[in-house]
C-alpha atoms as a PDB file:
ATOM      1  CA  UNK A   1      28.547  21.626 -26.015  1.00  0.00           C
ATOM      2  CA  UNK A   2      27.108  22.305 -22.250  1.00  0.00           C
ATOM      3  CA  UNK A   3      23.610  21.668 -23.331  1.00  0.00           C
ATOM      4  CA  UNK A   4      24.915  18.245 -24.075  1.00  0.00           C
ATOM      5  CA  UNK A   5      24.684  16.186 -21.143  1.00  0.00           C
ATOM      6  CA  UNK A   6      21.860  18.291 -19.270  1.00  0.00           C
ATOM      7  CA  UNK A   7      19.991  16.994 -22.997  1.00  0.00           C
ATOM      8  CA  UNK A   8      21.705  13.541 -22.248  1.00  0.00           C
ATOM      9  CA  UNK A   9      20.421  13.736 -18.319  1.00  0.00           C
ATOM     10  CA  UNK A  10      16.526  14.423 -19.395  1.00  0.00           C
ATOM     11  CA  UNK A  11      16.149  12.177 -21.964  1.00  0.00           C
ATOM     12  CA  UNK A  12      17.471   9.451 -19.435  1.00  0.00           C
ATOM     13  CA  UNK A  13      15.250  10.413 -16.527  1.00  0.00           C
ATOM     14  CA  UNK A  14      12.130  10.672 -18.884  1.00  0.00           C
ATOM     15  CA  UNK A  15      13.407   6.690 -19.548  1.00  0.00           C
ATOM     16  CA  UNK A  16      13.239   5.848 -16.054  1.00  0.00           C
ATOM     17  CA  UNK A  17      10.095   7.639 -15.566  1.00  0.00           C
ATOM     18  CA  UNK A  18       8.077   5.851 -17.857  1.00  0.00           C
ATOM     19  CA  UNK A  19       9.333   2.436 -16.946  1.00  0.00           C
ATOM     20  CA  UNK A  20       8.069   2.658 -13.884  1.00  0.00           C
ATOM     21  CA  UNK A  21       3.992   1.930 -13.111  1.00  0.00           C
ATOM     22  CA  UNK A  22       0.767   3.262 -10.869  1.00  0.00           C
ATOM     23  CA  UNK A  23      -0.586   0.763  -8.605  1.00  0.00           C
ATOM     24  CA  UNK A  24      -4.195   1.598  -7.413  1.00  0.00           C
ATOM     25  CA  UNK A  25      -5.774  -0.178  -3.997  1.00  0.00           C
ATOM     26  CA  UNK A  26      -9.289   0.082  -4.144  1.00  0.00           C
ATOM     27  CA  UNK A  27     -10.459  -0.357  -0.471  1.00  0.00           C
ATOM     28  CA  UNK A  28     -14.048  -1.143   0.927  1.00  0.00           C
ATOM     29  CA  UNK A  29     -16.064  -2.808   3.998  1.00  0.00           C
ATOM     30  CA  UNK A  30     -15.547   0.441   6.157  1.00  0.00           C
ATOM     31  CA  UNK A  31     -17.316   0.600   8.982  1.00  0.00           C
ATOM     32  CA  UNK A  32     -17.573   4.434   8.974  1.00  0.00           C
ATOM     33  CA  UNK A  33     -16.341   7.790   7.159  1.00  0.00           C
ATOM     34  CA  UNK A  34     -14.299   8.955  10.080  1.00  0.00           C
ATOM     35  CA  UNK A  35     -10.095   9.172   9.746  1.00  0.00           C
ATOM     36  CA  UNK A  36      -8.472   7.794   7.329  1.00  0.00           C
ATOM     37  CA  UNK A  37      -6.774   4.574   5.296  1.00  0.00           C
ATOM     38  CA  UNK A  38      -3.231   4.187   6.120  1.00  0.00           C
ATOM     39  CA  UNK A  39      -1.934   2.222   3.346  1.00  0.00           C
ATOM     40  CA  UNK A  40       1.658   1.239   2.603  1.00  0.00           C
ATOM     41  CA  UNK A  41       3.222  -0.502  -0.186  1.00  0.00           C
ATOM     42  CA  UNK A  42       6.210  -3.106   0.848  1.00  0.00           C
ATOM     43  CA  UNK A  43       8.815  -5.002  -1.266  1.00  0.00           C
ATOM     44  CA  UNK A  44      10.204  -7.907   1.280  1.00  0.00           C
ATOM     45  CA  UNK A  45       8.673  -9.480   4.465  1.00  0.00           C
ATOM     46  CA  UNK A  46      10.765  -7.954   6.675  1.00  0.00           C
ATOM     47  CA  UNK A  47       9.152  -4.827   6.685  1.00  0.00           C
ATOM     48  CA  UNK A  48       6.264  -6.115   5.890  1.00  0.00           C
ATOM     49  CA  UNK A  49       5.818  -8.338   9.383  1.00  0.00           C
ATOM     50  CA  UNK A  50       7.119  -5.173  11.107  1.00  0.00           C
ATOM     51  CA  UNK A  51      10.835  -6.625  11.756  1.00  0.00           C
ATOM     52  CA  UNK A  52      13.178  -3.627  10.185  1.00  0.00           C
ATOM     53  CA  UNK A  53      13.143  -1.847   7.528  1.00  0.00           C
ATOM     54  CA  UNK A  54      10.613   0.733   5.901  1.00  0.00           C
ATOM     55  CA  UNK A  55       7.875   0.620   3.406  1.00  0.00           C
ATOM     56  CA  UNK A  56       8.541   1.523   0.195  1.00  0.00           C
ATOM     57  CA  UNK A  57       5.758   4.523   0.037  1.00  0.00           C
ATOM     58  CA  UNK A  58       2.861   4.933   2.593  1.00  0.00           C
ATOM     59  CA  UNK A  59      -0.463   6.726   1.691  1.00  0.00           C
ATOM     60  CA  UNK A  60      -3.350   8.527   3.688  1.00  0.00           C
ATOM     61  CA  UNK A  61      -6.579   8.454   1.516  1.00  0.00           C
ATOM     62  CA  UNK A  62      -9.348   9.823   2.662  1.00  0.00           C
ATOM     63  CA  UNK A  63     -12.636   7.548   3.476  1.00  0.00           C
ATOM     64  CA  UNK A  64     -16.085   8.378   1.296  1.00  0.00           C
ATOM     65  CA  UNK A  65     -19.301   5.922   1.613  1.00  0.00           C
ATOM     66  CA  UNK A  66     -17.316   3.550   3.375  1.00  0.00           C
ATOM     67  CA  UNK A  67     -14.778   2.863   0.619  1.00  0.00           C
ATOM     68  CA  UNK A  68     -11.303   4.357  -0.130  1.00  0.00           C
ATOM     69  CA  UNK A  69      -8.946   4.599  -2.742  1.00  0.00           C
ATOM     70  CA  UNK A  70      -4.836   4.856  -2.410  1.00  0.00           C
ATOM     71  CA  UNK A  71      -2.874   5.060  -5.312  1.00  0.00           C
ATOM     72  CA  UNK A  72       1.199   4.745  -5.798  1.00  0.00           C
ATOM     73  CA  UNK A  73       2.903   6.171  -8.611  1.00  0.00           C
ATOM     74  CA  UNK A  74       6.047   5.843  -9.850  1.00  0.00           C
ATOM     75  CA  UNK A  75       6.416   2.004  -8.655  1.00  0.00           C
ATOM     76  CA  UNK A  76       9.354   0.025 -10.229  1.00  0.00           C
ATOM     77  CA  UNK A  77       8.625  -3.448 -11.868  1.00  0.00           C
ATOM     78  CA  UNK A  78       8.895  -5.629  -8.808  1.00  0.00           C
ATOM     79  CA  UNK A  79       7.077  -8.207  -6.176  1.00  0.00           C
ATOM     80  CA  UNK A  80       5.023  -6.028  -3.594  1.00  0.00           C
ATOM     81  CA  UNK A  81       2.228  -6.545  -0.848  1.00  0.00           C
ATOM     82  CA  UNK A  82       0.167  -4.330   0.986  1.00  0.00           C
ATOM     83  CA  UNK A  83      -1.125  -3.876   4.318  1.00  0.00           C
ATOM     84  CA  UNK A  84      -3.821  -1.202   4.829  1.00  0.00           C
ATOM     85  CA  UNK A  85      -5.832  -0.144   7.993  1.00  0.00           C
ATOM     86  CA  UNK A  86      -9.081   2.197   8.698  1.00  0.00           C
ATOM     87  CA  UNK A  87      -7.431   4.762  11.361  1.00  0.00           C
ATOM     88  CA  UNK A  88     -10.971   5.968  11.435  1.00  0.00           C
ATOM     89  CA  UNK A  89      -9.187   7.853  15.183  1.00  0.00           C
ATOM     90  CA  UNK A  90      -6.246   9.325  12.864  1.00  0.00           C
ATOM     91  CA  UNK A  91      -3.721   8.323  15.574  1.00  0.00           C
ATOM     92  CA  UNK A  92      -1.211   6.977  12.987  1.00  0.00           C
ATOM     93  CA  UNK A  93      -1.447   3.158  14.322  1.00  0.00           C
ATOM     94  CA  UNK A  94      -3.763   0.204  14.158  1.00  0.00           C
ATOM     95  CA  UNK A  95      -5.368   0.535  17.721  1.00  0.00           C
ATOM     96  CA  UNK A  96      -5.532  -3.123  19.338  1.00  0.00           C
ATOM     97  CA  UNK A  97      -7.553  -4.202  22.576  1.00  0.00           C
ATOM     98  CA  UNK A  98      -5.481  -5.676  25.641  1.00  0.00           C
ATOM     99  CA  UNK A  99      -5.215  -8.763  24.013  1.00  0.00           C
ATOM    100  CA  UNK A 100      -4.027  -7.457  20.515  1.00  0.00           C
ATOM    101  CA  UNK A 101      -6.854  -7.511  18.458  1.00  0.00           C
ATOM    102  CA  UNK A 102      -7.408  -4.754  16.094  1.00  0.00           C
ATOM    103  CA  UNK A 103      -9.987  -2.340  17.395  1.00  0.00           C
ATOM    104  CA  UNK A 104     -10.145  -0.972  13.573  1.00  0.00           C
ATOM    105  CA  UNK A 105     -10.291  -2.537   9.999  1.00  0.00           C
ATOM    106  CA  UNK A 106      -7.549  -3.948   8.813  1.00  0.00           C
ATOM    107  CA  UNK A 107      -6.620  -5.686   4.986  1.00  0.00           C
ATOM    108  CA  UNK A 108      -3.883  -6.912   2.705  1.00  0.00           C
ATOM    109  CA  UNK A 109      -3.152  -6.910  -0.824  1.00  0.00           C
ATOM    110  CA  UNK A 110      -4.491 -10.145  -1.752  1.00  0.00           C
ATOM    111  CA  UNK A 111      -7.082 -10.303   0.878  1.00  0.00           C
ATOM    112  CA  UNK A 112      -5.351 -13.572   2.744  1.00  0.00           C
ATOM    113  CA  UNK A 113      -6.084 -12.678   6.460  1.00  0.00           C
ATOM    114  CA  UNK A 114      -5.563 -15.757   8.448  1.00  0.00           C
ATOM    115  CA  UNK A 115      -7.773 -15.510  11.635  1.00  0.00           C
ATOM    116  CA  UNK A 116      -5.227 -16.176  14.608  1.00  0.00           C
ATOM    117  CA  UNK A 117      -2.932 -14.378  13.301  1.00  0.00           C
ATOM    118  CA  UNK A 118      -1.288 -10.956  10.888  1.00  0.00           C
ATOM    119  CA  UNK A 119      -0.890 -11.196   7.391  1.00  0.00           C
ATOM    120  CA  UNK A 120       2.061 -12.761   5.512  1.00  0.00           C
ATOM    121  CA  UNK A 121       3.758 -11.064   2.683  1.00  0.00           C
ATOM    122  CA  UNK A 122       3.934 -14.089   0.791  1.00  0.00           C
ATOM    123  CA  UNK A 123      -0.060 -14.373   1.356  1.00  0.00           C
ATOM    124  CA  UNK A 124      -0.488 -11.111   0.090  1.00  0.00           C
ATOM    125  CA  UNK A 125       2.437 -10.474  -2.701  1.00  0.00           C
ATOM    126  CA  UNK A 126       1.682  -9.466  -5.987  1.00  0.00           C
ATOM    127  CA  UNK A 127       3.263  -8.493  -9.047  1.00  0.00           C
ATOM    128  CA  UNK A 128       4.037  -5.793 -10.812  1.00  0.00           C
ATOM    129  CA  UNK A 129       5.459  -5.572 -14.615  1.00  0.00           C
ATOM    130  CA  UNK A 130       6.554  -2.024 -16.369  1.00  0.00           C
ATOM    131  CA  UNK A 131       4.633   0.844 -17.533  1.00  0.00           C
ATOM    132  CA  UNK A 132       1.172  -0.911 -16.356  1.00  0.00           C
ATOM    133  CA  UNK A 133      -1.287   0.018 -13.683  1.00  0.00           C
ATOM    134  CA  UNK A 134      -2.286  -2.552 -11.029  1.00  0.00           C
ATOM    135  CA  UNK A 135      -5.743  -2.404  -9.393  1.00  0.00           C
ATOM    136  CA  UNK A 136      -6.329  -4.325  -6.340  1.00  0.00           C
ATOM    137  CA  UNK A 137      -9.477  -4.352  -4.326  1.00  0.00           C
ATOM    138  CA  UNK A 138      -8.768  -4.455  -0.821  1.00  0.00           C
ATOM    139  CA  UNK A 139     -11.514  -5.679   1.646  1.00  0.00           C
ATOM    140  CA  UNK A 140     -11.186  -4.996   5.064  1.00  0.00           C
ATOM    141  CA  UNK A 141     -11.566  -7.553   8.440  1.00  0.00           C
ATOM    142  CA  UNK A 142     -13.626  -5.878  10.875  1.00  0.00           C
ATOM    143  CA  UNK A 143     -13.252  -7.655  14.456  1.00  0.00           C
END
């Protein structure tokens, strides 16, 4: 009778574990091999545009021939974006000159990088259904 509901407990996890996907962001146009990609998966513009709240996972992946590769597992069905930077310095933030423009490379999900300006979530949102994986190539601005 105790082996019950720890049998009733797995079988529900295992459920929720395969319901849930890999999303893979395939990143080039790296100036060099030093640092790292700092790469973070977000589910509302808020966080997104840096005004509260927290990413859903971040990701360091290492930089090889001047491409990269960051992948998320275990990513419920949902509307993401991501925003990914070369912290070729491996400070742990997107170094900007005095007048705020990224000293390193810098992308989004969907590769909409207005000019003037940071990129929108809804630019850069994407989809994600369950059990799948999503591959997104990532190509990054290099002022």
């Amino acid at each position: 009778m105790k082996a019950y509901p720890l049998i009733l407990m797995l079988v529900f996890t295992s459920a929720i574990a395969k319901a849930q996907s890999k999303i893979i962001a395939q990143i080039s146009n790296i100036r060099n091999d030093k640092g790292v990609c700092q790469v973070c998966l977000y589910n509302n513009a808020t966080s997104f545009n840096g005004n509260g709240g927290t990413p859903v996972q971040c990701v360091q992946s290492a930089v090889k021939n001047g491409i990269s590769e960051a992948q998320f597992e275990h990513v419920p069905a949902g509307v993401y974006a991501i925003m990914v930077f070369h912290d070729a310095n491996s400070n742990k933030k997107l170094d900007q000159n005095f007048l705020g423009i990224p000293k390193e490379g810098y992308g989004a999900s969907r590769n909409k990088l207005p000019f003037a300006s940071a990129p929108s979530y809804d630019g850069n949102k994407f989809s994600v259904p369950d059990k799948t994986t999503t591959t997104l190539r990532i190509r990054l601005r290099n002022l």
